[in-house]
Protein backbone atom coordinates (compact mmCIF):
# COMPACT_ATOMS: atom_id res chain seq x y z
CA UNK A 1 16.90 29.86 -9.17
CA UNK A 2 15.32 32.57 -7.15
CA UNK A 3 12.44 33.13 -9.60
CA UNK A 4 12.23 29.91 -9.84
CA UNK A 5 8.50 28.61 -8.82
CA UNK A 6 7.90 26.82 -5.18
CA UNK A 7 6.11 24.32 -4.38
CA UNK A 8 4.57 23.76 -0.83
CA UNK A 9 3.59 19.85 -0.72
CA UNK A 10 2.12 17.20 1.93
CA UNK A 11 4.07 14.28 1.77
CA UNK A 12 3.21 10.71 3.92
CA UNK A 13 5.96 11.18 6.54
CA UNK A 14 4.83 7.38 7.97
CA UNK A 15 2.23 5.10 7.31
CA UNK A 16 -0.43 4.66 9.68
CA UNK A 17 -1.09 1.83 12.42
CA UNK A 18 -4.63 1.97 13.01
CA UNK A 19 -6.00 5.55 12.84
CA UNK A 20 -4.45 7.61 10.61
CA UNK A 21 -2.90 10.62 12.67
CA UNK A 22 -1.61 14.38 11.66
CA UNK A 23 2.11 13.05 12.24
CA UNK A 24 1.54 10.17 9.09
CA UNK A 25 2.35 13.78 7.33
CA UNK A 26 4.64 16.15 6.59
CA UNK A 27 4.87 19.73 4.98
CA UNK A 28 7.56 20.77 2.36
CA UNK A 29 8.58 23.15 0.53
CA UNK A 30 10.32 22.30 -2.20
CA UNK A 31 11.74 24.88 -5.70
CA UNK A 32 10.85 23.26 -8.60
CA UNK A 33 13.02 23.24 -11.82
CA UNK A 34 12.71 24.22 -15.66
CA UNK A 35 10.11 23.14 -17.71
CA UNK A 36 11.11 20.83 -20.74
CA UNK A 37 9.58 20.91 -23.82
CA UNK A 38 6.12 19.62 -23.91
CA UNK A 39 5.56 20.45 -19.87
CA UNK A 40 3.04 22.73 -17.88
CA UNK A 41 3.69 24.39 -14.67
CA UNK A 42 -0.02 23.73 -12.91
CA UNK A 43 -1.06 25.84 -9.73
CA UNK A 44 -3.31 23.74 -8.11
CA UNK A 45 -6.54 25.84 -7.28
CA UNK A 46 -8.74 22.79 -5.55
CA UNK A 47 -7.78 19.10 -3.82
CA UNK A 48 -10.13 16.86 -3.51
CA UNK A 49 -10.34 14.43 -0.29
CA UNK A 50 -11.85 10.92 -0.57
CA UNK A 51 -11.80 8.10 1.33
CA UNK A 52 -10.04 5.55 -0.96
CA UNK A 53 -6.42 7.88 0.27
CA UNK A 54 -6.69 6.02 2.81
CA UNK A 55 -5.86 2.94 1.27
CA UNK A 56 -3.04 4.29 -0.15
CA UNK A 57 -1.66 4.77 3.02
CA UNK A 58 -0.52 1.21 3.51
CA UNK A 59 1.62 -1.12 1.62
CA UNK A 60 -0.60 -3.84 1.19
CA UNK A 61 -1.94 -5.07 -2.01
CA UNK A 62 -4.44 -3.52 -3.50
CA UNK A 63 -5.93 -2.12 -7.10
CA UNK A 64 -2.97 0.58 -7.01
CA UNK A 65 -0.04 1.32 -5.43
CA UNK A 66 0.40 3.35 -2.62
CA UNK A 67 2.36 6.24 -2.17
CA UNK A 68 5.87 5.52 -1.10
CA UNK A 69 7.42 7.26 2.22
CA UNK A 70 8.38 10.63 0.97
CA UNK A 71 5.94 10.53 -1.59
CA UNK A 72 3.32 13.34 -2.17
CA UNK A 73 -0.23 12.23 -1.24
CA UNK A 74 -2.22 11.63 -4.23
CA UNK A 75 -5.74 12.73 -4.88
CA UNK A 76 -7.55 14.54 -7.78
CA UNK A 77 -7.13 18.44 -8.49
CA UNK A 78 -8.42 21.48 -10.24
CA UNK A 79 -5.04 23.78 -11.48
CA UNK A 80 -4.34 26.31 -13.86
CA UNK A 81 -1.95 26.70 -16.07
CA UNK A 82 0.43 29.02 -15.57
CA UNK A 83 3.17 28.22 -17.78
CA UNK A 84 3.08 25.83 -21.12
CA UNK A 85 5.78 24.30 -23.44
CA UNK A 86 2.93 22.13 -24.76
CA UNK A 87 1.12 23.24 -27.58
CA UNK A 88 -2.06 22.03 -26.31
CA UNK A 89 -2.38 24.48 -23.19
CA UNK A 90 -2.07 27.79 -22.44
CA UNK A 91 -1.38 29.76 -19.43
CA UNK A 92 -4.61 30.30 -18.14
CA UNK A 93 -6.30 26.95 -18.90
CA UNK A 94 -8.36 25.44 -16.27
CA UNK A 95 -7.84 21.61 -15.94
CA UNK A 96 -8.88 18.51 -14.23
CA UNK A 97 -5.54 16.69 -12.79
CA UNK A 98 -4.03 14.49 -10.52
CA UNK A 99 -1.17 16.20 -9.25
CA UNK A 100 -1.55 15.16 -5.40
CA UNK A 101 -1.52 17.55 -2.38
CA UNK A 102 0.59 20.31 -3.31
CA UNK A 103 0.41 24.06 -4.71
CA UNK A 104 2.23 23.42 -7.84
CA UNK A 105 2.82 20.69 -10.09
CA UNK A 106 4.81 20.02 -13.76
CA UNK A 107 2.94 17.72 -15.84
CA UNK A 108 3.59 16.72 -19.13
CA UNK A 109 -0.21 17.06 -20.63
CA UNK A 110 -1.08 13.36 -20.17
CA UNK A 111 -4.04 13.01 -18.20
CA UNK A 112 -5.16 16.73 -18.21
CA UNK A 113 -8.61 17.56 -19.25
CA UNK A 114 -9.88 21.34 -19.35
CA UNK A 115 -12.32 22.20 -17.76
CA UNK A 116 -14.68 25.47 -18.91
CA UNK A 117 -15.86 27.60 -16.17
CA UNK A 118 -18.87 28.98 -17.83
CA UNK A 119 -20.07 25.65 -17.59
CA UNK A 120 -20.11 24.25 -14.24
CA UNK A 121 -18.04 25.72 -11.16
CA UNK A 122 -14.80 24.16 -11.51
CA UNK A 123 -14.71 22.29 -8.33
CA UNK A 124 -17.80 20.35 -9.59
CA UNK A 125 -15.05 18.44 -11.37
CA UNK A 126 -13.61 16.53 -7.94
CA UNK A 127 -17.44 15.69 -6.78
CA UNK A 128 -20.92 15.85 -8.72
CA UNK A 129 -19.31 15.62 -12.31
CA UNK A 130 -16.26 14.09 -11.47
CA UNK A 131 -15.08 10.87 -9.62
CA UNK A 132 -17.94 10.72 -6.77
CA UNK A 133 -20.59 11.46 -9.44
CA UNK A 134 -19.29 8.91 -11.93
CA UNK A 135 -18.76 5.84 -9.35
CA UNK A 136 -22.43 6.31 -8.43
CA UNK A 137 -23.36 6.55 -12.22
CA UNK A 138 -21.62 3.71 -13.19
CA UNK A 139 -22.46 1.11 -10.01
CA UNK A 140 -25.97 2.13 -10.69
CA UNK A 141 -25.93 1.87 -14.75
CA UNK A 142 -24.02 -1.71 -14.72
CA UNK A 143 -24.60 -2.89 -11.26
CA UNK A 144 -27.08 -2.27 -9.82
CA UNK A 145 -29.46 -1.51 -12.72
CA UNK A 146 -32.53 -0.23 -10.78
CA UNK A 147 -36.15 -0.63 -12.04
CA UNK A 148 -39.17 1.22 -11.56
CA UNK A 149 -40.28 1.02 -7.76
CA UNK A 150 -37.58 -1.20 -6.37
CA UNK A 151 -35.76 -0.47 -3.38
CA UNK A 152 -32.94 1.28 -3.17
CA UNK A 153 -30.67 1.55 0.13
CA UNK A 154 -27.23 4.02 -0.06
CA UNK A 155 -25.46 4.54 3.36
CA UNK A 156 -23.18 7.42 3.90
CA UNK A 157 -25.94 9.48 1.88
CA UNK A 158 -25.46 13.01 2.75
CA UNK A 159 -21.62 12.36 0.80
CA UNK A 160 -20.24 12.77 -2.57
CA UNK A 161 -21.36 9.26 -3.98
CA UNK A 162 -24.20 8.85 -2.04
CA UNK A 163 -25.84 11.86 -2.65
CA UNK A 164 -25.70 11.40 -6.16
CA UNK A 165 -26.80 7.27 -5.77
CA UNK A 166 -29.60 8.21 -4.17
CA UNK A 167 -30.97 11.43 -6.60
CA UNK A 168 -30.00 9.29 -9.69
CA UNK A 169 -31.57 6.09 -8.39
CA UNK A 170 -34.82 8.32 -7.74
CA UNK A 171 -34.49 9.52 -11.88
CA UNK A 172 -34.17 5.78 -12.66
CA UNK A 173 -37.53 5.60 -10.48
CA UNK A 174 -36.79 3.61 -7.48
CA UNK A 175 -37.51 3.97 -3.97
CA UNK A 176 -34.46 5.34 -1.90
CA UNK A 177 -33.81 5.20 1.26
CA UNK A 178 -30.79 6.95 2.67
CA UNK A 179 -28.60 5.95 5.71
CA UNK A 180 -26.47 9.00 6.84
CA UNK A 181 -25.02 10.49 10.41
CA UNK A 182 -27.24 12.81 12.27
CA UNK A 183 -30.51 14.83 12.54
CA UNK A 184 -29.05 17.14 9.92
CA UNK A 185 -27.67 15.22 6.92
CA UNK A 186 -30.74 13.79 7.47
CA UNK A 187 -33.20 16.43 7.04
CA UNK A 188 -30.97 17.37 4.20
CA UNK A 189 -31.64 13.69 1.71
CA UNK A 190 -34.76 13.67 2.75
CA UNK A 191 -35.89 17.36 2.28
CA UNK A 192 -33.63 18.90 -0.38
CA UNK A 193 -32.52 15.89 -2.21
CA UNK A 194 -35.91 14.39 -1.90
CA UNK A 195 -34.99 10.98 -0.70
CA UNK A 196 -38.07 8.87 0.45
CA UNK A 197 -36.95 7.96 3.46
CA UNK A 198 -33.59 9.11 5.71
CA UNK A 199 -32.57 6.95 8.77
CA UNK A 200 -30.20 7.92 11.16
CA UNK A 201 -27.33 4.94 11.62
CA UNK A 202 -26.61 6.68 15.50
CA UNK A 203 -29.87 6.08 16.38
CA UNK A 204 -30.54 3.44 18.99
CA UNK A 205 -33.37 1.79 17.16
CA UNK A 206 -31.27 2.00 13.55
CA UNK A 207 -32.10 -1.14 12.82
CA UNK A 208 -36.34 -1.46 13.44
CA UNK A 209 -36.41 2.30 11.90
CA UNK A 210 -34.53 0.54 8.68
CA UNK A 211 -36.84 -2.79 8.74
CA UNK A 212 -39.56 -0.04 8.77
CA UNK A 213 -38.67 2.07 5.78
CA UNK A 214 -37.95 -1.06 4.22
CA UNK A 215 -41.14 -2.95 4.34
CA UNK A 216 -40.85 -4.84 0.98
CA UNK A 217 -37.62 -5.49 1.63
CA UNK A 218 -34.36 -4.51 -0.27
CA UNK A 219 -33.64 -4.52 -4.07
CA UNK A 220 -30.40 -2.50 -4.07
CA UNK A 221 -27.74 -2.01 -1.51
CA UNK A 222 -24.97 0.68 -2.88
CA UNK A 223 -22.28 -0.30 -0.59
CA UNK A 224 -19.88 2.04 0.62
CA UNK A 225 -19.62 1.86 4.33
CA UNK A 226 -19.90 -1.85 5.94
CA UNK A 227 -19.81 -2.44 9.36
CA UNK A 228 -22.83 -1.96 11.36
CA UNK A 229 -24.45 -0.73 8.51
CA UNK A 230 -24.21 -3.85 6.60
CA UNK A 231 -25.68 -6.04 9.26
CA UNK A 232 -28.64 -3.95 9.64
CA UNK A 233 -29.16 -4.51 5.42
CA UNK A 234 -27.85 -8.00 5.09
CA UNK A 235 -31.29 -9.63 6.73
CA UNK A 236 -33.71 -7.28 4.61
CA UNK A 237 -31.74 -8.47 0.93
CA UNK A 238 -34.41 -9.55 -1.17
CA UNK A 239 -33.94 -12.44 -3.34
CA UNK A 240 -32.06 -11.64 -6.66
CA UNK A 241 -30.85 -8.24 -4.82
CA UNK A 242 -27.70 -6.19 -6.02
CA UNK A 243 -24.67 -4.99 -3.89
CA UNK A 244 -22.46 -3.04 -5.84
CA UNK A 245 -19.49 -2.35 -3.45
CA UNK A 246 -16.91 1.12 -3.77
CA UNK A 247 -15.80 1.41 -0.93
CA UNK A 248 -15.90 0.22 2.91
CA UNK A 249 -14.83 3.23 5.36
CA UNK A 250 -15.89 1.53 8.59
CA UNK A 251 -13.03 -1.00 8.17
CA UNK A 252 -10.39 0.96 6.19
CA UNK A 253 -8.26 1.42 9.27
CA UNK A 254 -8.79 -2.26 10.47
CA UNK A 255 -5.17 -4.78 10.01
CA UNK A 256 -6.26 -7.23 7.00
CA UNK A 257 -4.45 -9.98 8.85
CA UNK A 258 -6.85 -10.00 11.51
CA UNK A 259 -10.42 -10.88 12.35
CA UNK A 260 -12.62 -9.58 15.17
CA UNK A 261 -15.74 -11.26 16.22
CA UNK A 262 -17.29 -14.47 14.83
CA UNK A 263 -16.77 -15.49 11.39
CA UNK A 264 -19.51 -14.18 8.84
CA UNK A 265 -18.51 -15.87 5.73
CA UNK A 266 -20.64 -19.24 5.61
CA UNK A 267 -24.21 -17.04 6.54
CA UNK A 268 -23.25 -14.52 3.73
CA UNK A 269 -22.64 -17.22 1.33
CA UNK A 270 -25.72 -19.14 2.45
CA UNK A 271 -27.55 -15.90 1.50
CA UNK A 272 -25.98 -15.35 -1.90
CA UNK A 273 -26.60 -18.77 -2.74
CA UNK A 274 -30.34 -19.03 -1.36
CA UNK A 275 -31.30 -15.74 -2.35
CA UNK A 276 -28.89 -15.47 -5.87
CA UNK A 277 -27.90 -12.33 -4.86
CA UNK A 278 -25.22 -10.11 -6.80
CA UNK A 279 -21.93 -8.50 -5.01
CA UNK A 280 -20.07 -7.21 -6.86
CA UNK A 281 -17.09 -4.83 -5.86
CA UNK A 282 -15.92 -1.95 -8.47
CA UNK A 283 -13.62 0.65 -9.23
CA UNK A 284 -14.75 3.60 -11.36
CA UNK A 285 -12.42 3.46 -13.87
CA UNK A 286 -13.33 0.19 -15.08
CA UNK A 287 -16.06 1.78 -16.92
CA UNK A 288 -14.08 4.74 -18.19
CA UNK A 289 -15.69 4.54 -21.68
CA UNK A 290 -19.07 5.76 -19.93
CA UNK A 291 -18.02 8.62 -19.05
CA UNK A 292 -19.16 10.59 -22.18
CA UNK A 293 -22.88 9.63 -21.52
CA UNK A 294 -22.03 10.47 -17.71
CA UNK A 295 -20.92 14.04 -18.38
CA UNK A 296 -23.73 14.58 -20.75
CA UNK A 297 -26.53 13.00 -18.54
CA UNK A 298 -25.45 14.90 -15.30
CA UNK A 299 -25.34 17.73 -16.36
CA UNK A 300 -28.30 17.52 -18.51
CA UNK A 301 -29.71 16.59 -14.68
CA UNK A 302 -27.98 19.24 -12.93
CA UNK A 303 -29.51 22.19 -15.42
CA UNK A 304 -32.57 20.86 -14.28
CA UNK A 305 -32.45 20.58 -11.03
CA UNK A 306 -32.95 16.98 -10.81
CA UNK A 307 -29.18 16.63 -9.59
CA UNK A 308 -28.24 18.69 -6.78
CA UNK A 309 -24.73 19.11 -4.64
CA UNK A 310 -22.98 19.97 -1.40
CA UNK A 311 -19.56 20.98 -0.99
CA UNK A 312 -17.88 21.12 2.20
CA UNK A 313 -14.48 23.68 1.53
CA UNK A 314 -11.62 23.74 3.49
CA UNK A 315 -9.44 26.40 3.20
CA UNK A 316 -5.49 25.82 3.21
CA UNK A 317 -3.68 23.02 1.80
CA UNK A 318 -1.81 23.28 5.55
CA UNK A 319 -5.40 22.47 7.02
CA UNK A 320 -5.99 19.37 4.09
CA UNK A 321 -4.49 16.21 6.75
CA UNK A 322 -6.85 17.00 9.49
CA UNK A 323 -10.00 18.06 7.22
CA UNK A 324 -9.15 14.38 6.22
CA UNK A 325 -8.96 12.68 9.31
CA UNK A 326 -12.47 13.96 9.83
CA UNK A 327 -13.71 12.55 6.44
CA UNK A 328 -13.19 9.50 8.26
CA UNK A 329 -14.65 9.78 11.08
CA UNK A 330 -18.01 11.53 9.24
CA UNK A 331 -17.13 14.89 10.13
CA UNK A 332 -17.27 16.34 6.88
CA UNK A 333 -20.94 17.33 5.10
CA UNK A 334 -21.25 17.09 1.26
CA UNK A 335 -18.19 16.76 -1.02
CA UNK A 336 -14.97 17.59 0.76
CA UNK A 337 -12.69 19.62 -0.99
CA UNK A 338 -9.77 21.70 -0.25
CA UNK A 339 -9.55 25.23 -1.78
CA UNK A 340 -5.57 25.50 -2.14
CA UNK A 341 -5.39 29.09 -4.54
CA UNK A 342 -8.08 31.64 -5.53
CA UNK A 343 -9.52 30.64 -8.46
């Protein structure tokens, strides 16, 4: 066993009350075994970090399960191959996995899709033409299906979805107006990404500054944040507006069970019936079959330069629990993603 290949892994240790915290994790080392016919040994060269691990996290019910106690976090990665009894890869190969936070992985081909390098940096795969890039393609293709001049608001717009809401939105040829945190992200929808209009959610006046860039009201919300973001959008909903939902982070470390504050329900409901609005909450892979036009259209957009992207890299898989504890609080700028190897 002592050339045997080892594996250094972040397992969830406990699940969170609250806040997620470094000590919800644990590092392992663990020596893997043999490969069986069919198998890959994967080195995992990038980890992606997205909000939705936080779900998975907890134990309550939700669109998948979450990992068990002991249980390697899950997320999207970039590997190589580095050894193959499948005759469909090659050591060397670069492909897109799902192998979870960990330097190496076996995997028995299913799932793996390779990746070329002349094409597109490989760690494009976990943000622009990947995941993020596809949940904003697909809310905005079936969702919220924007129209020439219509207003479009994305919070969070500096991120991985966001960022690419708002720039394909503009292609579509809507109005956007992006909500982000801080003078910086900012500067950077409105200036490189060319978003009409960039309002700070810190600022004191948040809500008049959004009334203001909104004067015709709202078409499009592309909802991925809630909280106090969503009340300053709710009021400026125009009739027959759409809300496709992918995520909430303001609320993802709030206890289901309870409620804080008055009850909103009946005054949303009023709305959606008074102003036939459409919310409607997604998850990517419901429109898997898309994905063909998605790859082909982004980077059709990218080689332009209509479609552009910013990665935030954190180096370490050691460092990959507390570069995700500031996803959540904001802290991160552009697609966060952890280099684990040299690629």
């Amino acid at each position: 066993m002592a050339n045997q290949p080892v594996t250094t892994r972040i397992v969830l240790a406990s699940r969170p009350v609250g806040k997620p915290v470094t000590a919800n994790f644990r590092l392992e080392r663990e020596t893997l075994r043999d490969l069986d016919e069919g198998e890959v040994l994967l080195q995992i060269l990038y980890l992606s970090l997205d909000p939705y691990m936080r779900g998975r996290m907890d134990d309550a019910k939700s669109y998948a399960a979450p990992v068990e106690i002991g249980g390697v976090m899950e997320g999207g990665t970039v590997a190589r191959v580095v050894k193959s009894r499948n005759t469909e890869f090659t050591p060397g190969d670069i492909v897109l996995s799902h192998s979870g936070w960990q330097s190496h992985a076996i995997s028995n081909g299913a799932g793996l899709r390779k990746l070329d390098p002349n094409v597109a940096p490989i760690s494009t795969a976990l943000g622009i033409l990947g995941m993020p890039g596809f949940t904003a393609y697909a809310g905005l293709r079936n969702i919220a299906r924007p129209k020439v001049g219509e207003t479009l608001v994305v919070a969070a717009a500096s991120g991985a979805v966001g960022s690419a809401v708002g720039q394909i939105a503009k292609i579509f040829g809507a109005r956007v107006v992006g909500i982000a945190g801080g003078p910086d992200k900012c500067r950077y929808i409105h200036d490189e990404l060319g978003f009409d209009a960039a309002i700070d959610h810190r600022a004191g006046d948040f809500q008049a500054q959004l009334a203001s860039a909104c004067p015709k009201g709202i078409d499009i919300y592309f909802e991925n944040v809630g909280g106090h973001v969503w009340n300053a959008v709710f009021p400026l909903l125009n009739d027959f507006a759409r809300v496709p939902i992918c995520g909430l982070i303001a609320h993802y470390n709030e206890d289901p069970s309870t409620s804080r504050g008055s009850d909103q329900l009946p005054a949303v409901m009023r709305a959606i019936l008074r102003k036939s609005l459409t919310i409607r909450g997604f998850i990517q892979r419901e429109f898997a079959d898309q994905r063909p036009d998605f790859y082909r259209e982004a980077g059709k957009w990218i080689s332009e330069g209509r479609l552009k992207y910013k990665e935030d890299i954190v180096d370490g898989l050691e460092n990959a629990p507390e570069a995700f504890l500031g996803l959540l609080e904001g802290r991160n700028f552009g697609k966060l993603v952890v280099r684990v190897a040299q690629s």
